[in-house]
C-alpha atoms as a PDB file:
ATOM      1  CA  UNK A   1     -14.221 180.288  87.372  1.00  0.00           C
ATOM      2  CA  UNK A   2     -15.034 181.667  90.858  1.00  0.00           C
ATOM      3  CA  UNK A   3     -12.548 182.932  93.017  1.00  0.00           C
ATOM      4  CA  UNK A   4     -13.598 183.696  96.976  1.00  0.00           C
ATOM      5  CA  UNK A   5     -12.493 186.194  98.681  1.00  0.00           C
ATOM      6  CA  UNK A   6     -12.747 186.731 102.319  1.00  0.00           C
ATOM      7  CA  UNK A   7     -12.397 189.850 103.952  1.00  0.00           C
ATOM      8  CA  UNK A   8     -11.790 189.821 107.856  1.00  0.00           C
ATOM      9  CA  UNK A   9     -13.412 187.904 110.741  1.00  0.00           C
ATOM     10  CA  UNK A  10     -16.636 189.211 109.574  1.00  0.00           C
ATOM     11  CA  UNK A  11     -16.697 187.399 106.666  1.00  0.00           C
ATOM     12  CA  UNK A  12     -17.551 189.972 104.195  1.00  0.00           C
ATOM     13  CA  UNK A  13     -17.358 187.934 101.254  1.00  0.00           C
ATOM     14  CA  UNK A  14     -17.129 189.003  97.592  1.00  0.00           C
ATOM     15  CA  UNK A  15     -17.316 186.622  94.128  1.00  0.00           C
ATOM     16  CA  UNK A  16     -14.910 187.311  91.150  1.00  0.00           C
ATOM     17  CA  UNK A  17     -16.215 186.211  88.390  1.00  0.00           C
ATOM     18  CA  UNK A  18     -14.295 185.894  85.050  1.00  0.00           C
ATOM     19  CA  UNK A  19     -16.326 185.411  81.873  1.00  0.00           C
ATOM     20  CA  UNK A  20     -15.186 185.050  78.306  1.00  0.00           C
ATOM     21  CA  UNK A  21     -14.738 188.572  77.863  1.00  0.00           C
ATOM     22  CA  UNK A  22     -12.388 189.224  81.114  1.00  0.00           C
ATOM     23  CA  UNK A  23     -12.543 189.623  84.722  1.00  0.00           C
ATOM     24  CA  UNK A  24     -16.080 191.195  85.686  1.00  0.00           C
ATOM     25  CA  UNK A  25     -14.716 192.378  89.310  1.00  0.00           C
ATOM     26  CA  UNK A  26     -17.003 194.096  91.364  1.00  0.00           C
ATOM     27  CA  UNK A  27     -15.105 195.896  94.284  1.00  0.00           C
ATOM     28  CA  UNK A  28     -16.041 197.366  97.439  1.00  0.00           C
ATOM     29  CA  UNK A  29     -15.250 200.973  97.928  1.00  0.00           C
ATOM     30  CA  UNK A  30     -15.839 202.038 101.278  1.00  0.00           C
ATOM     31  CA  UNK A  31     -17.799 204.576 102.135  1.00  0.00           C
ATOM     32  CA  UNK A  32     -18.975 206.911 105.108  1.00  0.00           C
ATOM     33  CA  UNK A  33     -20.395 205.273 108.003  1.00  0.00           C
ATOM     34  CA  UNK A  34     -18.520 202.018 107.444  1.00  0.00           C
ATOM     35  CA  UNK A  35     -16.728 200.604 110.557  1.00  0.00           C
ATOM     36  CA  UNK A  36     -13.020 199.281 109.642  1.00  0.00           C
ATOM     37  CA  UNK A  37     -10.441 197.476 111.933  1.00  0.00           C
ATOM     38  CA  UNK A  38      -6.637 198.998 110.822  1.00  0.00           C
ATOM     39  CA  UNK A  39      -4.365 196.578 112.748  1.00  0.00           C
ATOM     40  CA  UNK A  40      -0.137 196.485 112.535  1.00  0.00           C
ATOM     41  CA  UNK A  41       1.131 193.392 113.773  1.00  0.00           C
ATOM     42  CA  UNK A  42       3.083 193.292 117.095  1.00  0.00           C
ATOM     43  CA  UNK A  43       2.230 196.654 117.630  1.00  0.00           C
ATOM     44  CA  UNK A  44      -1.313 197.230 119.533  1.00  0.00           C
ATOM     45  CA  UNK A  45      -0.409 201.557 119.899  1.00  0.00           C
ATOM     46  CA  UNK A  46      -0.965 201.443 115.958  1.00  0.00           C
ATOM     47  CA  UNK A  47      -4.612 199.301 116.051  1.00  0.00           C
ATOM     48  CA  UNK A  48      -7.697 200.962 115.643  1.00  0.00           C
ATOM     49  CA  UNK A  49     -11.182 201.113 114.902  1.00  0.00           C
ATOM     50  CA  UNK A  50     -12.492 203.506 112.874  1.00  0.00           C
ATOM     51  CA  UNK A  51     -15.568 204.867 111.957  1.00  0.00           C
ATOM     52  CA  UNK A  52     -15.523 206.668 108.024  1.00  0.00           C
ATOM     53  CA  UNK A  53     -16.810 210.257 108.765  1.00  0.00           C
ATOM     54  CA  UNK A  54     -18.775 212.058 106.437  1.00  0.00           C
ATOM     55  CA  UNK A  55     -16.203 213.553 104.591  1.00  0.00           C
ATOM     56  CA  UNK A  56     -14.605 210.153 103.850  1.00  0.00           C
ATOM     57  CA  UNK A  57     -11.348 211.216 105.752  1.00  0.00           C
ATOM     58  CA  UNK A  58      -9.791 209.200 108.806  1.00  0.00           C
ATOM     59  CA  UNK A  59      -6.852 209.402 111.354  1.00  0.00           C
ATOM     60  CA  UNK A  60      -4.078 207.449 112.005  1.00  0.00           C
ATOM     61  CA  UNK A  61      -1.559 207.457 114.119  1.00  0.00           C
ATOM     62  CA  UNK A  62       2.291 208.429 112.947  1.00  0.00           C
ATOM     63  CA  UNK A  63       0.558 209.152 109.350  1.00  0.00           C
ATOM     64  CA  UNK A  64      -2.180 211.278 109.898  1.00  0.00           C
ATOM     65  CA  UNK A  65      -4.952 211.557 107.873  1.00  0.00           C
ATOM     66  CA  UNK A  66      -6.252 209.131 104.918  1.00  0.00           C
ATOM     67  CA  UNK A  67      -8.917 209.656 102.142  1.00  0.00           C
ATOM     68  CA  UNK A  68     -10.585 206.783 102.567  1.00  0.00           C
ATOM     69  CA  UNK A  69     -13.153 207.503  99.792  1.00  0.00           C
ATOM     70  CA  UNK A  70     -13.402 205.240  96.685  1.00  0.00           C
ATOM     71  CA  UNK A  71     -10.733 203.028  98.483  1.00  0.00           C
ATOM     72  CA  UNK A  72     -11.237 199.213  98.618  1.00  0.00           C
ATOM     73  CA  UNK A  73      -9.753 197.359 101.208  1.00  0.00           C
ATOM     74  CA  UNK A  74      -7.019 195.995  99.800  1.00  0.00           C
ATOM     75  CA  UNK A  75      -5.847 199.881  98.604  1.00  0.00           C
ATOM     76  CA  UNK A  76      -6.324 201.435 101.892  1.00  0.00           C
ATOM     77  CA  UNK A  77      -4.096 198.245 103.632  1.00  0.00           C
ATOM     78  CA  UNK A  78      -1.269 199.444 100.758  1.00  0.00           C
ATOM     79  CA  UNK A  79      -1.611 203.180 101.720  1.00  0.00           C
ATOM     80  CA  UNK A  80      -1.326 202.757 105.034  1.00  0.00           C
ATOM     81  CA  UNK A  81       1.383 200.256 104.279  1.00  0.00           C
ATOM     82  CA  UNK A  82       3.002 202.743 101.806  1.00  0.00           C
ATOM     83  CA  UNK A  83       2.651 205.573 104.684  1.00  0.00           C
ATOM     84  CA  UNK A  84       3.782 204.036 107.924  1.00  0.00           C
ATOM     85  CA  UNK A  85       7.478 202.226 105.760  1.00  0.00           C
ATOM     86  CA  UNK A  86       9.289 205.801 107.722  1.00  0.00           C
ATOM     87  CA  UNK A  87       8.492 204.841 110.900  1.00  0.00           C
ATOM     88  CA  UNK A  88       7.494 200.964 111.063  1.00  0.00           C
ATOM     89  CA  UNK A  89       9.863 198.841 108.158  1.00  0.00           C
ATOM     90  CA  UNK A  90       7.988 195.681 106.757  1.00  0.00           C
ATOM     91  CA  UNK A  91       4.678 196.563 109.021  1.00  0.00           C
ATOM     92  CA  UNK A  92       2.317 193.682 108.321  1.00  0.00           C
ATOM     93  CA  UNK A  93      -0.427 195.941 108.336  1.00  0.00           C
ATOM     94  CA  UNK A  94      -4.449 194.265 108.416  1.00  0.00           C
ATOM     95  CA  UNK A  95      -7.583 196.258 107.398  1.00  0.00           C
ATOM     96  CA  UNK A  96     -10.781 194.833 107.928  1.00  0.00           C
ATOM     97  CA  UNK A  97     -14.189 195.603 106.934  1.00  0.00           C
ATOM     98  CA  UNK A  98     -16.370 195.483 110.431  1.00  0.00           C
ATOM     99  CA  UNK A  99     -19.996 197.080 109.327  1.00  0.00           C
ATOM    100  CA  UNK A 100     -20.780 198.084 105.935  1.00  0.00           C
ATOM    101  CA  UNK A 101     -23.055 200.918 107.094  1.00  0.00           C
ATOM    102  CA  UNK A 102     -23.215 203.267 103.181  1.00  0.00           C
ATOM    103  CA  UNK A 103     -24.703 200.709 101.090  1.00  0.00           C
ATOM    104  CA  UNK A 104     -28.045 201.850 101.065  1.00  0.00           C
ATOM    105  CA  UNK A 105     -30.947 203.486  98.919  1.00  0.00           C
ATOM    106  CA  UNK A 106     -34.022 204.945  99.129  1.00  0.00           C
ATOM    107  CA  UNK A 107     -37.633 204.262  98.191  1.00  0.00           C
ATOM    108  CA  UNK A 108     -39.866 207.192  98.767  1.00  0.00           C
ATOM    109  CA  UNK A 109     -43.626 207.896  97.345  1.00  0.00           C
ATOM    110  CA  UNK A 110     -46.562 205.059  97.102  1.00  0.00           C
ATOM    111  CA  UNK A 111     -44.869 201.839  98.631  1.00  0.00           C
ATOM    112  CA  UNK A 112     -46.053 199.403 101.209  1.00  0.00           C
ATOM    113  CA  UNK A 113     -42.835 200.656 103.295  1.00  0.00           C
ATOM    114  CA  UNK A 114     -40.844 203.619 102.514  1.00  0.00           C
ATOM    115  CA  UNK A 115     -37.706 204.496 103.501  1.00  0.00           C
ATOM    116  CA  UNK A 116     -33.970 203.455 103.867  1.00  0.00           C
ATOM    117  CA  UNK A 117     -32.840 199.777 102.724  1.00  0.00           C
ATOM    118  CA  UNK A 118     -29.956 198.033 102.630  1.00  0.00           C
ATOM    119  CA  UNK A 119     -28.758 197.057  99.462  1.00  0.00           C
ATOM    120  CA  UNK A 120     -25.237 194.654  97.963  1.00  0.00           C
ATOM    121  CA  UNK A 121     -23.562 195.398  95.059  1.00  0.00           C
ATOM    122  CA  UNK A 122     -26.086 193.373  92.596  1.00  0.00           C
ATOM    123  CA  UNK A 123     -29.213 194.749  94.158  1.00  0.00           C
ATOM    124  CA  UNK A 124     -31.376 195.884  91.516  1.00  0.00           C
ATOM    125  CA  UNK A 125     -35.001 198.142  91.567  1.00  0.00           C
ATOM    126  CA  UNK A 126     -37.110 194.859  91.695  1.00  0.00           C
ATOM    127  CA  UNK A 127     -35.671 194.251  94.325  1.00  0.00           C
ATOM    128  CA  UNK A 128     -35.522 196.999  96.399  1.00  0.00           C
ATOM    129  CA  UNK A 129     -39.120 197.618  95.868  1.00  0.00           C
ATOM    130  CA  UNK A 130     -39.966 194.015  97.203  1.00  0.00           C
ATOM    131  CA  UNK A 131     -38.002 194.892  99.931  1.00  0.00           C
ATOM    132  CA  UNK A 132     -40.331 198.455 100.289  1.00  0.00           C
ATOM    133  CA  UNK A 133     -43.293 195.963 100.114  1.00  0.00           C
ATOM    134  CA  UNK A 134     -43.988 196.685  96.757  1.00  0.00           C
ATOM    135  CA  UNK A 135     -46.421 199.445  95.355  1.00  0.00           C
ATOM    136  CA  UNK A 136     -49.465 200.381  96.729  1.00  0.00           C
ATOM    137  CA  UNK A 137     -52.790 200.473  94.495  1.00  0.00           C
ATOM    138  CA  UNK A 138     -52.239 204.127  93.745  1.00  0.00           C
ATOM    139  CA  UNK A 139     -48.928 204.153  92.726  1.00  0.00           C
ATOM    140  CA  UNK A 140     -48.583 205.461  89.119  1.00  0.00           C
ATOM    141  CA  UNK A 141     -46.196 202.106  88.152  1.00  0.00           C
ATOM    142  CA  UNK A 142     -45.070 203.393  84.676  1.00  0.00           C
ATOM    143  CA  UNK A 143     -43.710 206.732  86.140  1.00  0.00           C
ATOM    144  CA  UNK A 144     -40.897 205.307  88.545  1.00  0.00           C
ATOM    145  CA  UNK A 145     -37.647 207.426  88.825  1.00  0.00           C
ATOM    146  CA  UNK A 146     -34.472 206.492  90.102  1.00  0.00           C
ATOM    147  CA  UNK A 147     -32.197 209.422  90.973  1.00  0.00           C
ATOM    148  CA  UNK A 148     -28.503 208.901  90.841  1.00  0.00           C
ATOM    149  CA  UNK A 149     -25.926 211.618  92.037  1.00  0.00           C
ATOM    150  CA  UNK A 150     -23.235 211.467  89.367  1.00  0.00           C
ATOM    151  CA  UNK A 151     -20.134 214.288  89.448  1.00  0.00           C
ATOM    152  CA  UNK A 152     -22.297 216.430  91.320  1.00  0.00           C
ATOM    153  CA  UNK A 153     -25.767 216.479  89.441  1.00  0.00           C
ATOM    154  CA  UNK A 154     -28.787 214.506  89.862  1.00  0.00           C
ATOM    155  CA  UNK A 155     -29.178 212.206  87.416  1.00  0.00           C
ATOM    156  CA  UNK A 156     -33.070 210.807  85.929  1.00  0.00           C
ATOM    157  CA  UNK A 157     -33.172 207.137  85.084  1.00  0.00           C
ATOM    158  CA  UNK A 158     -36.803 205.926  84.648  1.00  0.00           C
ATOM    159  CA  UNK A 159     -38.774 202.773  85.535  1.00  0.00           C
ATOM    160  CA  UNK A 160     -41.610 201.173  84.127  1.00  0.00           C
ATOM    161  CA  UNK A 161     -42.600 198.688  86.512  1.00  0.00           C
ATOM    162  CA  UNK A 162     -45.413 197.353  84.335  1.00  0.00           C
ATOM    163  CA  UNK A 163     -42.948 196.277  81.301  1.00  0.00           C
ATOM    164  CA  UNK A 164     -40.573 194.522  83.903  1.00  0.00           C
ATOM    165  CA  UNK A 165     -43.041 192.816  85.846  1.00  0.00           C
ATOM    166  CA  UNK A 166     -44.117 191.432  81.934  1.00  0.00           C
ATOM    167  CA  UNK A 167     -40.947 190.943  81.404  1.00  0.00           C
ATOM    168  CA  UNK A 168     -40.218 193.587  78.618  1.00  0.00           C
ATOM    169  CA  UNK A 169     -37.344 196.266  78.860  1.00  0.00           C
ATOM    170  CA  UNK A 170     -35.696 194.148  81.711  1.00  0.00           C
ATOM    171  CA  UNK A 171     -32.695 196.176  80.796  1.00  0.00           C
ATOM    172  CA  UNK A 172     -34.159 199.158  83.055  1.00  0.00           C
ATOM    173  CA  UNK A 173     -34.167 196.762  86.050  1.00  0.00           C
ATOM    174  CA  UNK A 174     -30.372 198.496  86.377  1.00  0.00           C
ATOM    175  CA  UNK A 175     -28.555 197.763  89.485  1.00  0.00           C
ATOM    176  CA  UNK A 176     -28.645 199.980  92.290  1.00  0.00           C
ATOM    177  CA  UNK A 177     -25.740 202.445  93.630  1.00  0.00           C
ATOM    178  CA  UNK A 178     -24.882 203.663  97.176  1.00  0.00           C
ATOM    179  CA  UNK A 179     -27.435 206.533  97.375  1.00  0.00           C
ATOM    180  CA  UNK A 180     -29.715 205.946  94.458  1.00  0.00           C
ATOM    181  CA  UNK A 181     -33.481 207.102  95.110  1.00  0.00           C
ATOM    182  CA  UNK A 182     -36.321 205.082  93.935  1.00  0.00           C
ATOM    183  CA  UNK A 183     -39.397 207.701  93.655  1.00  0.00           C
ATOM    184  CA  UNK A 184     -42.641 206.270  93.111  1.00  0.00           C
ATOM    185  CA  UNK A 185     -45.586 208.337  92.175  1.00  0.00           C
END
C-alpha cells in the first residue's frame, strides 16, 4: 500500500511504504543548510523563513530558540505548536520544507567528476558514482571506502565495485547517508 505525502508548495514528496513485516517509513530529518517556511495562521509577525545554521539551532519569535536537528517536519510543526500554546491558543501553525540543501555526499579520489552530489534518501554508491562519472582507468575498483560519521567516529565500510558491477555482494551497494564519503583509490 502506498501512502503520499506532500510536504508544502514545493512538493517535497515522500512514499510510505508498508510491507508484510510493518511500516518501512523513511523520514526526513532536517538538517543544516535546509531552508524552511514556519508560518502561524492569521498572524504574519510570527512567519518566517529560516535558514538551519550549522549548529542545527533556529529562532523564533515569542519562543526562542529550537533544535531543529534530527527533527522531521511534522515534529518541529508540534514543537513549535507545543511552544507558542502560552502566547497564541489553538495556533494553526505550518512548516514547510523550501530547499533541502544537507542531503549530500562526497566522492573524492579517481572519478570522472569528483566532488559534492546531491543525494535522496534511497541513493545508494552505484549511484553516486554514476553520478561522479564513474571511475577512471586507474582507479583501484576493489579498494572503495565509504566513510560514515557515526556518534562521533569515522566509520570504514568498504566497496568492491568489481563484485557489484557482476552482480555479487550487492548487499555492499548500502544506501548512502547525509555526509557519507565515497573514497576511491
Amino acid at each position: 500500500m502506498k501512502k503520499w505525502v506532500f510536504i508544502g508548495v514545493a512538493c517535497v514528496c515522500f512514499v510510505f511504504l508498508a510491507g508484510a513485516g510493518g511500516a518501512a517509513e523513511m523520514k526526513y530529518r532536517i538538517g543544516p543548510g535546509d531552508v524552511l517556511e514556519i508560518s502561524v495562521w492569521k498572524d504574519e509577525s510570527l512567519s518566517r523563513e529560516v535558514l538551519v545554521p550549522p549548529d542545527g539551532v533556529i529562532s523564533f519569535p515569542l519562543i526562542g530558540d529550537i533544535d531543529v536537528r534530527d527533527l522531521t517536519v511534522a515534529g518541529l510543526r508540534a514543537e513549535v505548536q507545543r511552544k507558542l500554546a502560552d502566547y497564541v491558543p489553538d495556533a494553526t501553525v505550518t512548516v514547510m520544507l523550501l530547499k533541502i540543501n544537507s542531503l549530500t555526499a562526497y566522492v573524492i579520489g579517481k572519478v570522472n567528476k569528483p566532488g559534492v552530489f546531491p543525494i535522496d534518501l534511497e541513493t545508494n554508491v552505484m549511484q553516486i558514482l554514476a553520478m561522479a562519472g564513474g571511475l577512471n582507468p586507474y582507479a583501484s575498483a576493489g579498494k572503495i571506502l565509504i566513510l560514515r560519521q557515526e556518534g562521533g567516529n569515522t566509520r570504514k565500510i568498504p566497496f568492491n565495485y568489481k563484485d557489484v558491477e557482476k552482480g555479487k555482494a550487492l548487499d555492499q551497494n548500502i544506501v548512502l547517508k547525509r555526509g557519507d564519503v565515497v573514497v576511491v583509490p
